[in-house]
PDB file of N, CA and C in Angstrom:
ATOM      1  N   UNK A   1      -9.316 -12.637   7.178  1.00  0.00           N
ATOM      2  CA  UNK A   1      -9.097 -12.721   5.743  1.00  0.00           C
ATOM      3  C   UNK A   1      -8.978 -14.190   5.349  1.00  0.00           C
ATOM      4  N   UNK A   2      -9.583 -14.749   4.067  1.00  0.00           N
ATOM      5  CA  UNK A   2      -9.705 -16.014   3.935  1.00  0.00           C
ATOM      6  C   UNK A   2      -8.133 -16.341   3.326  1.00  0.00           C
ATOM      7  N   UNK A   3      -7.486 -15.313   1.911  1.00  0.00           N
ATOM      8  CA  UNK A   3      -7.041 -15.861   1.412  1.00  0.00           C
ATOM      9  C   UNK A   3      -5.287 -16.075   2.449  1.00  0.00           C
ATOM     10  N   UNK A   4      -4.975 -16.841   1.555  1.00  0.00           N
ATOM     11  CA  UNK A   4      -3.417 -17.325   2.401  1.00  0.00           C
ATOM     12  C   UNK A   4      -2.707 -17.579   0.864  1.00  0.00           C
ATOM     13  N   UNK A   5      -1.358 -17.692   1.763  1.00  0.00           N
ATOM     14  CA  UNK A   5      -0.251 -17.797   0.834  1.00  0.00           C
ATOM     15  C   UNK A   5       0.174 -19.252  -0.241  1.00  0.00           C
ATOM     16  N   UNK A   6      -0.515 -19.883   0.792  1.00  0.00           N
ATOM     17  CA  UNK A   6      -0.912 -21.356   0.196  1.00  0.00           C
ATOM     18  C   UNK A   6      -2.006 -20.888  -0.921  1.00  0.00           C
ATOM     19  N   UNK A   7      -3.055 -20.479  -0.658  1.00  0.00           N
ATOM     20  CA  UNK A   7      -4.012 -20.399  -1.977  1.00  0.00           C
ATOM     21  C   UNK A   7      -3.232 -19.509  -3.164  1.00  0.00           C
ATOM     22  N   UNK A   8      -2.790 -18.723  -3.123  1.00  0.00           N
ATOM     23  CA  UNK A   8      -1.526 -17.712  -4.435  1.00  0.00           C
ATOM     24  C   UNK A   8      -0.800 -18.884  -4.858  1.00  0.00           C
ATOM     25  N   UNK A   9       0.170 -19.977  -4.271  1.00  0.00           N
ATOM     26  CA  UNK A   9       0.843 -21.039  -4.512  1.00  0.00           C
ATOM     27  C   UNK A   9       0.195 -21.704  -5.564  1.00  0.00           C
ATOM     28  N   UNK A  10      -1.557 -22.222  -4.797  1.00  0.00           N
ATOM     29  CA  UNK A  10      -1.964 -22.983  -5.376  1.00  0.00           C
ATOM     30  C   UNK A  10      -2.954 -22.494  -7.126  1.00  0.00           C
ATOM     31  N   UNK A  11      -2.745 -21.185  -6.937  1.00  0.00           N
ATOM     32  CA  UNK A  11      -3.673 -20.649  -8.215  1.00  0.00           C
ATOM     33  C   UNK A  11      -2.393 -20.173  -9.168  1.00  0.00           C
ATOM     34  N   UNK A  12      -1.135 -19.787  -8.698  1.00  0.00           N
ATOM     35  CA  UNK A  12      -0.240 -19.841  -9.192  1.00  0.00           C
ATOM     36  C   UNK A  12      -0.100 -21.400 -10.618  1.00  0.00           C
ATOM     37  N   UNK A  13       0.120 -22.493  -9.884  1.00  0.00           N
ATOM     38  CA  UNK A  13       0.662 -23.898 -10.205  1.00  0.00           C
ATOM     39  C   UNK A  13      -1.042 -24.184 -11.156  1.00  0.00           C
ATOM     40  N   UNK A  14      -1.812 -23.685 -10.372  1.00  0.00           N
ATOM     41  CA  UNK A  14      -3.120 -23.849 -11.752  1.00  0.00           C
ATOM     42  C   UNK A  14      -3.021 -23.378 -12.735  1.00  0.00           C
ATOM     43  N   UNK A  15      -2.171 -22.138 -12.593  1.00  0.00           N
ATOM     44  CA  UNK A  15      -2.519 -20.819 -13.661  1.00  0.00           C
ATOM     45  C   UNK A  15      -1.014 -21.909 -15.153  1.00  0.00           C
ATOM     46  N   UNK A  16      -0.386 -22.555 -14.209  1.00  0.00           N
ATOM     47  CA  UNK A  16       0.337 -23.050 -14.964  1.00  0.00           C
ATOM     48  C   UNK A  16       0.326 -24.540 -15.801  1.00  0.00           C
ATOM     49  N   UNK A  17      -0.314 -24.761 -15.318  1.00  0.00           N
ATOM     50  CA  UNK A  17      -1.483 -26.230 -16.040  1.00  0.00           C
ATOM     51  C   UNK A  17      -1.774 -25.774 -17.153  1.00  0.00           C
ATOM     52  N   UNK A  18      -2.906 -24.841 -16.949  1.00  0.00           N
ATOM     53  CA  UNK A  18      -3.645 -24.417 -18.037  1.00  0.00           C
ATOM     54  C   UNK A  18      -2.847 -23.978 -19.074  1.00  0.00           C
ATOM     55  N   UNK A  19      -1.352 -22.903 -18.976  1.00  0.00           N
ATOM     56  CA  UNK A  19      -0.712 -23.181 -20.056  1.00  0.00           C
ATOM     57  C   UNK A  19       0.312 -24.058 -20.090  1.00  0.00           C
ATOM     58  N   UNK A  20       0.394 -25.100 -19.765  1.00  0.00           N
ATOM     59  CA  UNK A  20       0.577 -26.298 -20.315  1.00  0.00           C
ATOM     60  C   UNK A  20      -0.129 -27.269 -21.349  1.00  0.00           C
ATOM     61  N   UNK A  21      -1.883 -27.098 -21.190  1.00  0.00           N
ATOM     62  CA  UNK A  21      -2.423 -27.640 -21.771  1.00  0.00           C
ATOM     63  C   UNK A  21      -2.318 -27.210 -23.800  1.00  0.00           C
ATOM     64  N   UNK A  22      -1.771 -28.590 -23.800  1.00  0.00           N
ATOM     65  CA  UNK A  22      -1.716 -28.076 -25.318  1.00  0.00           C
ATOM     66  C   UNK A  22      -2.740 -28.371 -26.399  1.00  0.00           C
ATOM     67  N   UNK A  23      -3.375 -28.784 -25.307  1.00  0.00           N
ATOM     68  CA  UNK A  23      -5.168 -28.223 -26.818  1.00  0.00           C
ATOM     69  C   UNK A  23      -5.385 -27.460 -27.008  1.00  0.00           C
ATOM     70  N   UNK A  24      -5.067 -26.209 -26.091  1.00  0.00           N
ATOM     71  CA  UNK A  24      -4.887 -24.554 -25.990  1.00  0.00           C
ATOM     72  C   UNK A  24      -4.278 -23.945 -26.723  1.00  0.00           C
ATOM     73  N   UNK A  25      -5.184 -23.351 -28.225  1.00  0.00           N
ATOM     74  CA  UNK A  25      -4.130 -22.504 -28.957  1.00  0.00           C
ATOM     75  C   UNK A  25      -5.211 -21.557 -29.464  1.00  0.00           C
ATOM     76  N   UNK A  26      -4.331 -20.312 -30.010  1.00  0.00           N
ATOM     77  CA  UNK A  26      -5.086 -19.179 -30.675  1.00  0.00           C
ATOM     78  C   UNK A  26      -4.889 -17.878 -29.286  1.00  0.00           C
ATOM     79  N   UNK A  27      -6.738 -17.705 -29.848  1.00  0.00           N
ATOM     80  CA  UNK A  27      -6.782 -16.783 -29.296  1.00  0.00           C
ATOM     81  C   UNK A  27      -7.256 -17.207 -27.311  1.00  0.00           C
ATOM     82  N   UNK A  28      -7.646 -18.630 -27.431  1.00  0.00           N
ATOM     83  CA  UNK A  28      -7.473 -19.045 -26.247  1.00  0.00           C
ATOM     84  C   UNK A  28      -6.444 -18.837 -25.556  1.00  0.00           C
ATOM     85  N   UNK A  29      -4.821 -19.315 -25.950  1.00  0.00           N
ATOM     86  CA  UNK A  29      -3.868 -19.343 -25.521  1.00  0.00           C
ATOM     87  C   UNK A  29      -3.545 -17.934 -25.216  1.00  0.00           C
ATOM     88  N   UNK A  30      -3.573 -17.307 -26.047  1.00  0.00           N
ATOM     89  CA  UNK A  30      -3.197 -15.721 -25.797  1.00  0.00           C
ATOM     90  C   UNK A  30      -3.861 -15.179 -24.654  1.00  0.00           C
ATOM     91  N   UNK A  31      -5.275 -15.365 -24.524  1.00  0.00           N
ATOM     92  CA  UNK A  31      -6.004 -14.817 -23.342  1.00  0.00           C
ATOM     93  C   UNK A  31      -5.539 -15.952 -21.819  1.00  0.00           C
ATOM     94  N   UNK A  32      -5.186 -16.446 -21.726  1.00  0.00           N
ATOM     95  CA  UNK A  32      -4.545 -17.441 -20.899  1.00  0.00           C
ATOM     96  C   UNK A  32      -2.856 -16.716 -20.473  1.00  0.00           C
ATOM     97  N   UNK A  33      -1.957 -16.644 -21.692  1.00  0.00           N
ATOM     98  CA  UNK A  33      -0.835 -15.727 -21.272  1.00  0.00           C
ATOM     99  C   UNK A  33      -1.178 -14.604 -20.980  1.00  0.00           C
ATOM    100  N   UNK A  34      -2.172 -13.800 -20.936  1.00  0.00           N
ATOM    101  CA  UNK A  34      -2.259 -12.371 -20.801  1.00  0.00           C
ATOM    102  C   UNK A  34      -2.945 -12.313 -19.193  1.00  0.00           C
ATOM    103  N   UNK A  35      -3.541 -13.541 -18.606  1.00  0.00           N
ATOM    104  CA  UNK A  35      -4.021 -13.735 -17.790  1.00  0.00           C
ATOM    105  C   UNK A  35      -2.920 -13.924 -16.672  1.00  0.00           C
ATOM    106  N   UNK A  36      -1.901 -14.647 -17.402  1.00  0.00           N
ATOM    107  CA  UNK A  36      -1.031 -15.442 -16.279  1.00  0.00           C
ATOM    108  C   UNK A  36      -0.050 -14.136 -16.290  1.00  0.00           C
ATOM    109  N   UNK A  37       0.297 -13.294 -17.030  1.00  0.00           N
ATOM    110  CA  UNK A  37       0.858 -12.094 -16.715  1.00  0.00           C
ATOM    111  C   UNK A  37       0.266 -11.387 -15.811  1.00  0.00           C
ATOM    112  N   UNK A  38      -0.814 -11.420 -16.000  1.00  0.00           N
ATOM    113  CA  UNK A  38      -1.618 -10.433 -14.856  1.00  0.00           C
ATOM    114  C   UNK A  38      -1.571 -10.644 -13.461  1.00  0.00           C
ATOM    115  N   UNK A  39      -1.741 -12.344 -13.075  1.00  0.00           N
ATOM    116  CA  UNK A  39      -1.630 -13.036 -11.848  1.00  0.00           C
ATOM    117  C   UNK A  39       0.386 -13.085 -11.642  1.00  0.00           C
ATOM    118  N   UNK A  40       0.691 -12.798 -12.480  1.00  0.00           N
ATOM    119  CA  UNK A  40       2.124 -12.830 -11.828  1.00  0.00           C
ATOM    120  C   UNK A  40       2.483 -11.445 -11.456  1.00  0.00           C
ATOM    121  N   UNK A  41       1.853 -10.422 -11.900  1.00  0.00           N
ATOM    122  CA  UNK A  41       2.247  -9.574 -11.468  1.00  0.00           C
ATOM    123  C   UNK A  41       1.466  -9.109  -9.783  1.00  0.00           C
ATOM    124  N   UNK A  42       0.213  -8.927 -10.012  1.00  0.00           N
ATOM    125  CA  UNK A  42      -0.736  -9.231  -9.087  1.00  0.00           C
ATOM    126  C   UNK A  42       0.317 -10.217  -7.902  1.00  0.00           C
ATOM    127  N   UNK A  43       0.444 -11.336  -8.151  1.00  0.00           N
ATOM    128  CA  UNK A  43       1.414 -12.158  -7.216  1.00  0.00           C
ATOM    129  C   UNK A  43       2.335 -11.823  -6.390  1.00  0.00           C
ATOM    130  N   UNK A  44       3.283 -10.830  -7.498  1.00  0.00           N
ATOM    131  CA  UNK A  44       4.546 -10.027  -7.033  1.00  0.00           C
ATOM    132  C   UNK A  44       4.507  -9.191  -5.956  1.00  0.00           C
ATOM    133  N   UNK A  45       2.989  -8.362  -6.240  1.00  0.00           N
ATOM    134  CA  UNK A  45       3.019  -7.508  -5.419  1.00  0.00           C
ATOM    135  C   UNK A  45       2.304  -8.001  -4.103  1.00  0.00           C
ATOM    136  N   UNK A  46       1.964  -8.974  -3.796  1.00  0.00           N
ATOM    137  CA  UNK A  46       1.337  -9.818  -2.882  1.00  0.00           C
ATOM    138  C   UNK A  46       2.879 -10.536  -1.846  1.00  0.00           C
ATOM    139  N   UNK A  47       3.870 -10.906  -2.431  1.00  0.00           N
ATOM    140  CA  UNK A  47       4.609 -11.565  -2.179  1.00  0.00           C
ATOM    141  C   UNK A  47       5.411 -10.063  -1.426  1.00  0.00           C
ATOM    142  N   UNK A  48       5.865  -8.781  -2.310  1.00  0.00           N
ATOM    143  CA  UNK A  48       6.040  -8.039  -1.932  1.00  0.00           C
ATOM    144  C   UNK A  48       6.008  -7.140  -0.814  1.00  0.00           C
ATOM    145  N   UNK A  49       4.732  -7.559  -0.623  1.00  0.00           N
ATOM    146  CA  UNK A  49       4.082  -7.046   1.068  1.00  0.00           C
ATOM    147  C   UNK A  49       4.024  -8.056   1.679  1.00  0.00           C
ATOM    148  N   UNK A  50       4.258  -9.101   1.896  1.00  0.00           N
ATOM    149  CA  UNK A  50       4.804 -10.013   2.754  1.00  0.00           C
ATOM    150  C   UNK A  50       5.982 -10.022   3.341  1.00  0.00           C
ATOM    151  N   UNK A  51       6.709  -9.618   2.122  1.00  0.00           N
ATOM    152  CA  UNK A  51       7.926  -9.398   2.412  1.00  0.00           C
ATOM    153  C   UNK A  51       8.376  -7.997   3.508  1.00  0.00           C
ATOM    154  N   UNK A  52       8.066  -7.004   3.073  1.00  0.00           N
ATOM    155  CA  UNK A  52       7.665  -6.059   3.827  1.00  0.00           C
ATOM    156  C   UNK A  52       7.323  -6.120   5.444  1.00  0.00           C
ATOM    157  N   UNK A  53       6.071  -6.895   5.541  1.00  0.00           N
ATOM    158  CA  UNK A  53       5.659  -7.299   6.848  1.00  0.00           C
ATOM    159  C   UNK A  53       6.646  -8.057   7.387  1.00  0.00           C
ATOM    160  N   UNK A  54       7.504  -8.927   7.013  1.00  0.00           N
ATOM    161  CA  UNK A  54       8.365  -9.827   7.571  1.00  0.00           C
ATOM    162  C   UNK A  54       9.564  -8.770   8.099  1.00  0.00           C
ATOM    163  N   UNK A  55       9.723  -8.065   7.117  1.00  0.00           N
ATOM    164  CA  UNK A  55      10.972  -7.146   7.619  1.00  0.00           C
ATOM    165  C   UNK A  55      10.954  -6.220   8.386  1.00  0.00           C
ATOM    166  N   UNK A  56       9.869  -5.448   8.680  1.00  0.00           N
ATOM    167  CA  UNK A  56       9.139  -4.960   9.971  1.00  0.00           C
ATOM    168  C   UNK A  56       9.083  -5.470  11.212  1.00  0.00           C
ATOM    169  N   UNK A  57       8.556  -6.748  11.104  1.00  0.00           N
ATOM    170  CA  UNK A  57       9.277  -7.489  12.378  1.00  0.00           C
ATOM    171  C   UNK A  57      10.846  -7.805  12.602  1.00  0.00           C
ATOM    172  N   UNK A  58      11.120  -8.042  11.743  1.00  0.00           N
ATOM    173  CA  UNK A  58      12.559  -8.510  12.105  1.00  0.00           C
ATOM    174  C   UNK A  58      13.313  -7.058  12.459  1.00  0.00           C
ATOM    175  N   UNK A  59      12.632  -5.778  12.372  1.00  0.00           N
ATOM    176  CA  UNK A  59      13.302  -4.750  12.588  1.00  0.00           C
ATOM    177  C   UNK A  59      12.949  -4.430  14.081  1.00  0.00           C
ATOM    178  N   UNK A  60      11.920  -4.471  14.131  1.00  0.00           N
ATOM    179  CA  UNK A  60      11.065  -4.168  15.675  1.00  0.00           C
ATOM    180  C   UNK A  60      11.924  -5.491  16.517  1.00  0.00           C
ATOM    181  N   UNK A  61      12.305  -6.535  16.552  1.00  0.00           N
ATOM    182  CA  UNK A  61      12.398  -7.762  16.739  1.00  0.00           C
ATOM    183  C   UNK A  61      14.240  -7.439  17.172  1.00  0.00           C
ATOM    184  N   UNK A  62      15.202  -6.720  16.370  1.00  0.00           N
ATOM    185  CA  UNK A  62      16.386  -6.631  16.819  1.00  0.00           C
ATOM    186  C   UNK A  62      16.173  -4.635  17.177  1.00  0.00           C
ATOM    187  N   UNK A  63      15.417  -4.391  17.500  1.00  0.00           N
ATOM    188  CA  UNK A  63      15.490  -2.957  17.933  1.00  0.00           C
ATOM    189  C   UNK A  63      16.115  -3.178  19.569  1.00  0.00           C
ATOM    190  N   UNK A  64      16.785  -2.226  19.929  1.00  0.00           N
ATOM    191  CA  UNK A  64      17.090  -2.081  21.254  1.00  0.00           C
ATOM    192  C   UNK A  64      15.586  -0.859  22.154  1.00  0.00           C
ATOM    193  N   UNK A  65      15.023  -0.293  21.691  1.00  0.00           N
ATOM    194  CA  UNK A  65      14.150   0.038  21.973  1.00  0.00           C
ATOM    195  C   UNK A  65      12.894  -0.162  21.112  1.00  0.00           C
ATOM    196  N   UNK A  66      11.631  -0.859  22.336  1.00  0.00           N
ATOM    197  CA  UNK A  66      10.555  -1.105  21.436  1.00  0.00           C
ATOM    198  C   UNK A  66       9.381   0.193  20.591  1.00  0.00           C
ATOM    199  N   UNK A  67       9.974  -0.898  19.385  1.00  0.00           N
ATOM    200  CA  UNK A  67       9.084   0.290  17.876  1.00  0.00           C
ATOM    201  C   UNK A  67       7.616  -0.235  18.224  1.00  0.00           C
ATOM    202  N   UNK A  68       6.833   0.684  18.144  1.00  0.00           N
ATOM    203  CA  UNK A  68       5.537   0.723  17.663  1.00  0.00           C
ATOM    204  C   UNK A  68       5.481   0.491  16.181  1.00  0.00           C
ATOM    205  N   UNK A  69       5.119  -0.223  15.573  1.00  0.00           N
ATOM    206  CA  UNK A  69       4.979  -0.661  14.230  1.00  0.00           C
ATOM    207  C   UNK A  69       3.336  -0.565  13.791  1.00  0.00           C
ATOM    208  N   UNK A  70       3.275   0.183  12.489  1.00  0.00           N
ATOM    209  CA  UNK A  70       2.084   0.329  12.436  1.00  0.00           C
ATOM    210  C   UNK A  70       0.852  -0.587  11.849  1.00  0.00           C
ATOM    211  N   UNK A  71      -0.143  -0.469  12.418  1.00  0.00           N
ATOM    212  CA  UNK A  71      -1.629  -1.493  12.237  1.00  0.00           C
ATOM    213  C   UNK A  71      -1.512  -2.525  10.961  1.00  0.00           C
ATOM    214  N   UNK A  72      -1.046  -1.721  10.135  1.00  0.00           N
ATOM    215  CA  UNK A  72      -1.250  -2.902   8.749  1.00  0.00           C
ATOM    216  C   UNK A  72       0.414  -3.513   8.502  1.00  0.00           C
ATOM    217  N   UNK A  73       1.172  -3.341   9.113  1.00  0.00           N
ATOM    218  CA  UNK A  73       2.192  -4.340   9.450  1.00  0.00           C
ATOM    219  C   UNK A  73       2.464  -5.339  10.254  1.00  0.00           C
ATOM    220  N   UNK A  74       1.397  -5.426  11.640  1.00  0.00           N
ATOM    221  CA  UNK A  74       1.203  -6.151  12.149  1.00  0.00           C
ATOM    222  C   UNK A  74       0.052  -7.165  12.900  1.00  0.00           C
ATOM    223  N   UNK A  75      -0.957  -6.924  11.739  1.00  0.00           N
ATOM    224  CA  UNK A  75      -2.522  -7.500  11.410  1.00  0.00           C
ATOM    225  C   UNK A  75      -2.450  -8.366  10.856  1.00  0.00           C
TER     226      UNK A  75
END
C-alpha cells in the first residue's frame, strides 16, 4: 500500500492552507469547508483503525497465551 500516515498528515496541513487562503471566498470557500469536513472525517476513521491495529497488538503482546490475531490486524 502506497499511502502512509505521513501522507494523511501531509494532505491534512494542505487541506488547511487552502482554508487559510484568504482570496478564497463565496462559493469557493464553502466548497473548500465542505471538502475539509469530508477529509476530516474520512481522516478520523483512518486514524481510528490505526488505532485499533495498535491495540490488537498491545493485546496479543501482554497475552499470557499466544492470540492468533486476525489478517487485517496484522498486515
Amino acid at each position: 500500500m502506497k499511502n502512509k500516515l505521513t501522507d494523511l498528515h501531509n494532505h491534512l496541513f494542505e487541506q488547511l492552507e487552502f482554508l487559510g487562503d484568504r482570496d478564497i471566498k463565496g462559493e469557493a470557500l464553502t466548497e473548500e469547508i465542505r471538502r475539509a469536513d469530508t477529509m476530516c472525517k474520512v481522516a478520523g476513521q483512518i486514524i481510528a483503525n490505526g488505532n485499533l491495529a495498535l491495540n490488537a497488538i498491545k493485546t496479543s503482546d501482554n497475552a499470557i497465551g499466544k492470540i492468533k490475531l486476525p489478517p487485517m490486524l496484522t498486515e
